[in-house]
Every structure is written in structure tokens, then in C-alpha cells.
C-alpha atoms as a PDB file:
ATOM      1  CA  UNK A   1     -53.441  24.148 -49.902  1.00  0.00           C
ATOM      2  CA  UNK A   2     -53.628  20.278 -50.603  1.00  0.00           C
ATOM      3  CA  UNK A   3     -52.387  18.428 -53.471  1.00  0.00           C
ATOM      4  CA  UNK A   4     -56.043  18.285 -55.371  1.00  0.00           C
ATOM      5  CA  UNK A   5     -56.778  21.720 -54.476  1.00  0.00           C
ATOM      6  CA  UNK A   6     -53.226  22.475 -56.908  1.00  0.00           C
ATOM      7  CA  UNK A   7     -54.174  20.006 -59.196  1.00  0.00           C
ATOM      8  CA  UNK A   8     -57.576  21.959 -59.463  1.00  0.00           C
ATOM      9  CA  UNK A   9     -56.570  25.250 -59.471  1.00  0.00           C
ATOM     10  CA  UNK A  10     -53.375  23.842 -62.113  1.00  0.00           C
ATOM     11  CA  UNK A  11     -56.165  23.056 -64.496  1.00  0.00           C
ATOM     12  CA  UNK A  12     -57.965  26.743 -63.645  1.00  0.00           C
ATOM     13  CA  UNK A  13     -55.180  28.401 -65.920  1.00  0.00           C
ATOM     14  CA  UNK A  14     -52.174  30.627 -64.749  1.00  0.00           C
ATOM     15  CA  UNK A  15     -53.592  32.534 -62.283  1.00  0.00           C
ATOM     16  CA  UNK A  16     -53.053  30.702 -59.837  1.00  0.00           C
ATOM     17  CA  UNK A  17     -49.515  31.053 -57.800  1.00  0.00           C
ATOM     18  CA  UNK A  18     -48.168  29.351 -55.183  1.00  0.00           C
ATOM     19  CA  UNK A  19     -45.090  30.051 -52.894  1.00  0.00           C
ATOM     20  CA  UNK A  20     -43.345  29.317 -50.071  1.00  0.00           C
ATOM     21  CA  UNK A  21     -42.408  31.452 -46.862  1.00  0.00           C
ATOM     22  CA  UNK A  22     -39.088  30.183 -45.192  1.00  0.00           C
ATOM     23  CA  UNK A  23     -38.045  31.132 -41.821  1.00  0.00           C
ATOM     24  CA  UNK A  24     -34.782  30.459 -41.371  1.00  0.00           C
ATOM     25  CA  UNK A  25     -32.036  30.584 -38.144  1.00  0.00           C
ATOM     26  CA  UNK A  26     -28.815  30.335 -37.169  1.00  0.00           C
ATOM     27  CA  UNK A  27     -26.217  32.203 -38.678  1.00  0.00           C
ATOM     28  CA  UNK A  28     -28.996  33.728 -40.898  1.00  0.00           C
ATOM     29  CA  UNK A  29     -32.037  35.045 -39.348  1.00  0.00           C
ATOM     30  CA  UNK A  30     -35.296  35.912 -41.388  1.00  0.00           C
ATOM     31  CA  UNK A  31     -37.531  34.736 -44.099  1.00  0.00           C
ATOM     32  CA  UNK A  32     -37.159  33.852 -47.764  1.00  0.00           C
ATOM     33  CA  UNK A  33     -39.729  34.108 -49.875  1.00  0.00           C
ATOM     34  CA  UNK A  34     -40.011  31.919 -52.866  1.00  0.00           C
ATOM     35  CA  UNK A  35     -42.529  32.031 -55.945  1.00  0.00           C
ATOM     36  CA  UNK A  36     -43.142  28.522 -56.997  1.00  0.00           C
ATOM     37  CA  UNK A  37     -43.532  27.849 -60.994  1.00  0.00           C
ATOM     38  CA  UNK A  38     -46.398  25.272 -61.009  1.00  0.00           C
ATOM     39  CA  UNK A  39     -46.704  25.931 -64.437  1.00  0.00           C
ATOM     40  CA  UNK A  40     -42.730  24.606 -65.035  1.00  0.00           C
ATOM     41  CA  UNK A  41     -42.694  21.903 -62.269  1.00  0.00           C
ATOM     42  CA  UNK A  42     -45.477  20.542 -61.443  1.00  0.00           C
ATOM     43  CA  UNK A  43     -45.213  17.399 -59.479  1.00  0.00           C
ATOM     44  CA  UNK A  44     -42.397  18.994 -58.310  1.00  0.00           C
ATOM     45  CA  UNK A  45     -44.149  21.880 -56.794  1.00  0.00           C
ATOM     46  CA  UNK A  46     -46.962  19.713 -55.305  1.00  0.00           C
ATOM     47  CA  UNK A  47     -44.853  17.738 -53.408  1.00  0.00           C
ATOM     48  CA  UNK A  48     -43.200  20.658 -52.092  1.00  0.00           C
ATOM     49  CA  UNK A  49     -46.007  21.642 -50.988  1.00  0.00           C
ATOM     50  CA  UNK A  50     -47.151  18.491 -49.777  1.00  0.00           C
ATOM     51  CA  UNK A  51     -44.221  18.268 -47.465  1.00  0.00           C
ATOM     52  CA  UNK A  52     -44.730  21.887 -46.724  1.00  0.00           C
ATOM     53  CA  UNK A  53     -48.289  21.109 -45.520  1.00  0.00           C
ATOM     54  CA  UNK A  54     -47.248  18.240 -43.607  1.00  0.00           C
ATOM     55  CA  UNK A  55     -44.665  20.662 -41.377  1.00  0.00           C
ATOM     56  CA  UNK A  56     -42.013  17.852 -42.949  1.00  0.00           C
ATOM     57  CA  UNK A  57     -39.504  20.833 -43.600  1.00  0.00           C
ATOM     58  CA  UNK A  58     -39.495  22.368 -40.425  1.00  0.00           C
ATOM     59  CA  UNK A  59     -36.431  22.061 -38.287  1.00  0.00           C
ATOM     60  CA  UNK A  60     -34.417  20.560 -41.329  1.00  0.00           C
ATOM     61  CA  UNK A  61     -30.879  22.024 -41.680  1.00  0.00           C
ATOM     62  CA  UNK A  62     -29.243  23.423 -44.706  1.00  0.00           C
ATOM     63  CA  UNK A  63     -26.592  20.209 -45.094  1.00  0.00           C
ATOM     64  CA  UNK A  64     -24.597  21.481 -47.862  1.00  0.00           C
ATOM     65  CA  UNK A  65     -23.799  25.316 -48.547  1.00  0.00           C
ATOM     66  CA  UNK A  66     -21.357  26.385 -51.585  1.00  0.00           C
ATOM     67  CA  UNK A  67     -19.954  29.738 -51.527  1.00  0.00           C
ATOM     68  CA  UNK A  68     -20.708  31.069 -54.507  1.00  0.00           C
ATOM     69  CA  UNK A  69     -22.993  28.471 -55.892  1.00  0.00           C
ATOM     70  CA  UNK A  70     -26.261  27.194 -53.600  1.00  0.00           C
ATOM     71  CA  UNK A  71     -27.169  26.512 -49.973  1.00  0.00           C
ATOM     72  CA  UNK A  72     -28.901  22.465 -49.901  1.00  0.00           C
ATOM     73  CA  UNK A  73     -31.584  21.694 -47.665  1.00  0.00           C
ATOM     74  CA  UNK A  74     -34.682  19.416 -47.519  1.00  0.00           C
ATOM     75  CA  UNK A  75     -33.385  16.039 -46.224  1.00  0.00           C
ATOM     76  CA  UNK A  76     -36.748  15.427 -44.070  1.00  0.00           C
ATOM     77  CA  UNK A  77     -35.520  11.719 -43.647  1.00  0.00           C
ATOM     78  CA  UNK A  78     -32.050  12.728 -42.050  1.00  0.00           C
ATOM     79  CA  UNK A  79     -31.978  16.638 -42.257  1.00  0.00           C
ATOM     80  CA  UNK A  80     -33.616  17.156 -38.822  1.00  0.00           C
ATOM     81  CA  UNK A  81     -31.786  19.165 -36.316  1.00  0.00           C
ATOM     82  CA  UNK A  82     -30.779  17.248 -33.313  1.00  0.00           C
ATOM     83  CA  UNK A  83     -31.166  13.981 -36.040  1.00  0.00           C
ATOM     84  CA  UNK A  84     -28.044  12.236 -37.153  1.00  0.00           C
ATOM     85  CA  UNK A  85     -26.936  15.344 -39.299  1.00  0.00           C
ATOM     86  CA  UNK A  86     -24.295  13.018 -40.866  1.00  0.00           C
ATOM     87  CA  UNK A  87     -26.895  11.194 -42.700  1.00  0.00           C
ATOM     88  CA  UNK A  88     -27.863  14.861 -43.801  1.00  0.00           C
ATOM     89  CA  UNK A  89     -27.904  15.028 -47.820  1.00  0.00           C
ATOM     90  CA  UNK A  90     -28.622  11.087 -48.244  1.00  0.00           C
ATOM     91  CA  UNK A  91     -32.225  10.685 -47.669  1.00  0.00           C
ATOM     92  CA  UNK A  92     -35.299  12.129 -49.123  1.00  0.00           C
ATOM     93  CA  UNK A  93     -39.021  11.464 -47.688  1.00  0.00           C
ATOM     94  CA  UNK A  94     -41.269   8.311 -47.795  1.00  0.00           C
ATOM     95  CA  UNK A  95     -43.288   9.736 -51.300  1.00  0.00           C
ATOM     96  CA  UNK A  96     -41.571   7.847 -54.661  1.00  0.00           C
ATOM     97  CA  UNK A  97     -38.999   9.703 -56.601  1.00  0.00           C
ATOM     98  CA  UNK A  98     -40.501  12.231 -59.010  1.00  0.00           C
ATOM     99  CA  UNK A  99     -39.545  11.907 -62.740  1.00  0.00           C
ATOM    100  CA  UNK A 100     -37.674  14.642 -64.016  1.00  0.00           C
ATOM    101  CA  UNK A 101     -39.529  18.469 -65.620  1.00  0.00           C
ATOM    102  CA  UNK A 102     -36.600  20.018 -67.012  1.00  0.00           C
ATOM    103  CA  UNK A 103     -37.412  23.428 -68.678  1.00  0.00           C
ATOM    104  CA  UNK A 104     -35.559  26.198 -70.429  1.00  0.00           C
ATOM    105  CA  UNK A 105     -35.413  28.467 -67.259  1.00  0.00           C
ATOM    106  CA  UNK A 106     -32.086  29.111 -66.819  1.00  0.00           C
ATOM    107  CA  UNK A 107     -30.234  28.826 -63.077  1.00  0.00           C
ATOM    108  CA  UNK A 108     -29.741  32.206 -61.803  1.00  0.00           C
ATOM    109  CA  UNK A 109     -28.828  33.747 -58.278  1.00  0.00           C
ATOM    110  CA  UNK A 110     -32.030  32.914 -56.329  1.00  0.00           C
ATOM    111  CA  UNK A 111     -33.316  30.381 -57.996  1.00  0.00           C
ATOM    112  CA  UNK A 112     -34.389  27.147 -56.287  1.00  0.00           C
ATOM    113  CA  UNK A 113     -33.942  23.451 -58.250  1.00  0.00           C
ATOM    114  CA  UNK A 114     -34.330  20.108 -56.927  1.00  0.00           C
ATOM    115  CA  UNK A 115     -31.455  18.227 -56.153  1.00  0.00           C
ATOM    116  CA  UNK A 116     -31.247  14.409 -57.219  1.00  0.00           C
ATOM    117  CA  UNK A 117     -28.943  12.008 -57.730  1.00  0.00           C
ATOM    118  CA  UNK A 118     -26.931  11.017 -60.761  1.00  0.00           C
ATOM    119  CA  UNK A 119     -30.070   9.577 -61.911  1.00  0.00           C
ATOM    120  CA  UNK A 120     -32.593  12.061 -63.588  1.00  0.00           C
ATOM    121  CA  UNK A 121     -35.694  10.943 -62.238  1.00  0.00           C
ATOM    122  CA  UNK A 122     -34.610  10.997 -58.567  1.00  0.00           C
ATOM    123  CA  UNK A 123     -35.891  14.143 -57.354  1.00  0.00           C
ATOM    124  CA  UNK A 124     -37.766  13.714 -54.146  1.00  0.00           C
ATOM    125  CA  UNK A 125     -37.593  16.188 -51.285  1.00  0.00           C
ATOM    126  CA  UNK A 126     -34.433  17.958 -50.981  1.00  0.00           C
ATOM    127  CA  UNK A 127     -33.784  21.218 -52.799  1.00  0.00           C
ATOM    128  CA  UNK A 128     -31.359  24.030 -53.423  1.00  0.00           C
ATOM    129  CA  UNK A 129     -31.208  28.233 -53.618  1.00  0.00           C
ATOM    130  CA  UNK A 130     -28.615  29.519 -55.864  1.00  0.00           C
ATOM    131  CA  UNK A 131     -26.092  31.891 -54.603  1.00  0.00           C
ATOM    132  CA  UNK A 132     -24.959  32.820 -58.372  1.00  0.00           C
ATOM    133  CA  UNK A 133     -25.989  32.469 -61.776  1.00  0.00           C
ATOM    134  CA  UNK A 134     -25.106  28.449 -62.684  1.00  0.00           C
ATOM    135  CA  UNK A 135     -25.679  27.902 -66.069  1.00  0.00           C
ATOM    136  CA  UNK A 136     -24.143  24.411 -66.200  1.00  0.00           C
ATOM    137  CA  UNK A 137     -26.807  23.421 -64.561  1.00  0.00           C
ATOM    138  CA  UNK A 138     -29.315  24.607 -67.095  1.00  0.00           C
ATOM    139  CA  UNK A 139     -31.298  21.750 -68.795  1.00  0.00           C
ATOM    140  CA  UNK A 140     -29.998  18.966 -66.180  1.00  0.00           C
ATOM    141  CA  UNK A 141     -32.025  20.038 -62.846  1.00  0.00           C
ATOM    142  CA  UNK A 142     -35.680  20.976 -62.491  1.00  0.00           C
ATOM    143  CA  UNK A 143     -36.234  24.712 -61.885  1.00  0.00           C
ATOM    144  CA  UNK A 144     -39.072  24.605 -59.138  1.00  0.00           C
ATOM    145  CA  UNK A 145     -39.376  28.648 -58.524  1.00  0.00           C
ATOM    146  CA  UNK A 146     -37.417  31.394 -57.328  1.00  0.00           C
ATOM    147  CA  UNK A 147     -36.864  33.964 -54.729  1.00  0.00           C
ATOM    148  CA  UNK A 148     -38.415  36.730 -54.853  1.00  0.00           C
ATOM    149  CA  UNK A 149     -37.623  38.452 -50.709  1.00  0.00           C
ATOM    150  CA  UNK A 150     -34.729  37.777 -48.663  1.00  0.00           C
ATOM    151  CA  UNK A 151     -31.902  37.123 -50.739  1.00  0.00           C
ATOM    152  CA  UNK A 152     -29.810  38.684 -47.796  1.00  0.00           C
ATOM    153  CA  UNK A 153     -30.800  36.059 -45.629  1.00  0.00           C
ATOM    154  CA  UNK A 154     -30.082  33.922 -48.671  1.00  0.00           C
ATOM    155  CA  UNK A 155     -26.876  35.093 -48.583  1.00  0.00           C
ATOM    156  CA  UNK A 156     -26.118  34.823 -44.737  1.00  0.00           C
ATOM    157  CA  UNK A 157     -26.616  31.162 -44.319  1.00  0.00           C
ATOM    158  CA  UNK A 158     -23.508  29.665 -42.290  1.00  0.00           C
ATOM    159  CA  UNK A 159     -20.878  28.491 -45.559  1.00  0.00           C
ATOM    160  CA  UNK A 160     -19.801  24.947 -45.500  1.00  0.00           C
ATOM    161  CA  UNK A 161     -16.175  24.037 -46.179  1.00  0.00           C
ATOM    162  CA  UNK A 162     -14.377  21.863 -49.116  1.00  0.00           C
ATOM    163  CA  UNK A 163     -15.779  21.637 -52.756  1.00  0.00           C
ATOM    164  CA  UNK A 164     -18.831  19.790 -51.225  1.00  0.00           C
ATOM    165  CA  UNK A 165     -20.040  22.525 -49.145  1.00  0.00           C
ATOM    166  CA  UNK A 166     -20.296  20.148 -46.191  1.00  0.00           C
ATOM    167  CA  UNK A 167     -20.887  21.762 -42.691  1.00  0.00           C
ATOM    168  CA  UNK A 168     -19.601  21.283 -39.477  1.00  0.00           C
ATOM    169  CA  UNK A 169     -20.543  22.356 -36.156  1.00  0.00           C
ATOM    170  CA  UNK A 170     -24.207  23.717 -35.778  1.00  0.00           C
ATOM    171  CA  UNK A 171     -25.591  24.189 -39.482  1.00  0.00           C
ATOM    172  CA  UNK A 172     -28.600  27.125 -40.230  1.00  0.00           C
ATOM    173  CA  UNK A 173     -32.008  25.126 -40.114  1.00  0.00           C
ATOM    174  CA  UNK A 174     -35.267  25.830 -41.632  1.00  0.00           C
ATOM    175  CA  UNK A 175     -37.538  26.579 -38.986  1.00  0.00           C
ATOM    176  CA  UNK A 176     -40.927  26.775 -40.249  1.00  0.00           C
ATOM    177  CA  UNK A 177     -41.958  26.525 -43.908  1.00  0.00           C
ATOM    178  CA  UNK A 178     -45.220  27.638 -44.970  1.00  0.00           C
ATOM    179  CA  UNK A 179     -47.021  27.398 -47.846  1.00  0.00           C
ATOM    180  CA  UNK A 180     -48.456  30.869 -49.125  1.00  0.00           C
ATOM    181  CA  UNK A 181     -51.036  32.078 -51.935  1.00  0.00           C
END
């Protein structure tokens, strides 16, 4: 679906529902399914889908996985497997950073935010799945949607080491991310 046709169907009321469809290998092997909150996020969820569309996700690693907090993916600038997966975490894609849409939805296990940077209004392409329920993170990260299938394959993405989750060696990838109705 393009970006009007969710801008469109946005202003059609809330039946409308978008999600996502994440194959994912490596360690983990399957597909997540995710229920994106257009209603919460917004721009947010339109430019996931955007890069979704554009096959920009595909082949980009998860670059930073927390046991017991969230697996980080979505680097399409420097995420890409067989890319320089050092750069992995530090880039975003060529759109403009997206202003923040916090909301009261609280960060529980399987819930997906955008990551950003210290600044607020830094979003742009990179996002995270939460292993457990985070709630100081409520209120300071936009909630984009949740999972609603394949929280074991959630939960069998190859674990990073140190407090910052980085990984070494060959990291799980996103292999094909599709948009879904």
C-alpha cells in the first residue's frame, strides 16, 4: 500500500489496519507478525511502510539484541548483511527524521517502538521488539504496533553480548518484510 493510499484510508476512520509480515533467519527461523497502530503513530507507520514497500528492510540484520529487553533492527543505511555491519545501529535511511508521537501505550513484551537518538524527534528507520515489559520506556519512545504471531521466533533471535546488546559473528537478518492488510 503507498503512502497516500494510508493517508486516505487514515482519514476513512479505524477500520483500516495495517501490519507487517517479517521473515526472519539465522539463529531464528520464521515470521513475525506485527499489527501496526496507524491510529497512535502515524508518520511513523507510513514510513515503515514506505521502507517496507521499497524492499529497504530486507536483508538488514538485527544489530543490537538485549536479553531480556528488545532485539534492534532497521539500519537500511548500514544494517545490510554483507554491508559494513560495524556501522550497524548508526544510520537510518535517506527520508528526514520524523518528529516524535508519543502515546500512553505502555511498552510491553512484543511491542515494537522506534529507536532514536537522544534527541526526540530523531526517529527515522530503525526499530525495536520488546523481549519484556519496559515501562521506563513508556512516554519517551513512539509505540508503532505490536506483535501479534511469532513471539517464539521473537524470542530466538541470536543474543548480543555486554549491556549494549552488540553482536558479533553472523547476526539474525530480516529477510523479507512485507507489508500486509
Amino acid at each position: 500500500m503507498s503512502r497516500l493510499a494510508i493517508l486516505f484510508a487514515l482519514a476513512a476512520g479505524p477500520a483500516f489496519a495495517t501490519g507487517l509480515e517479517i521473515d526472519v533467519a539465522g539463529e531464528a527461523n520464521g515470521t513475525i507478525r506485527i499489527d501496526l497502530f496507524e491510529d497512535v503513530a502515524p508518520q511513523h507507520v507510513a514510513r515503515i511502510v514506505e521502507l517496507a514497500e521499497g524492499d529497504q528492510y530486507d536483508n538488514v540484520v538485527f544489530h543490537r539484541v538485549i536479553d531480556g529487553f528488545m532485539a534492534q533492527t532497521g539500519d537500511v543505511q548500514h544494517g545490510k548483511e554483507g554491508g559494513d555491519l560495524a556501522m550497524a545501529g548508526t544510520g537510518g535511511s535517506d527520508l528526514p527524521d520524523l518528529p516524535a508521537e508519543f502515546s500512553d501505550r505502555p511498552f510491553t513484551r512484543g511491542v515494537v517502538g522506534m529507536a532514536r537518538s537522544a534527541d526526540p524527534d530523531s526517529a527515522n528507520s530503525q526499530f525495536f521488539i520488546m523481549f519484556a515489559d519496559a515501562p521506563h520506556l513508556n512516554g519517551q519512545y513512539t509505540v508503532v504496533g505490536e506483535v501479534t504471531e511469532g513471539l517464539d521466533v521473537l524470542d530466538a533471535i541470536k543474543r548480543g553480548s555486554g549491556s549494549n546488546g552488540e553482536l558479533t559473528g553472523t547476526p539474525d537478518r530480516m529477510v523479507d518484510v512485507r507489508v500486509t492488510e
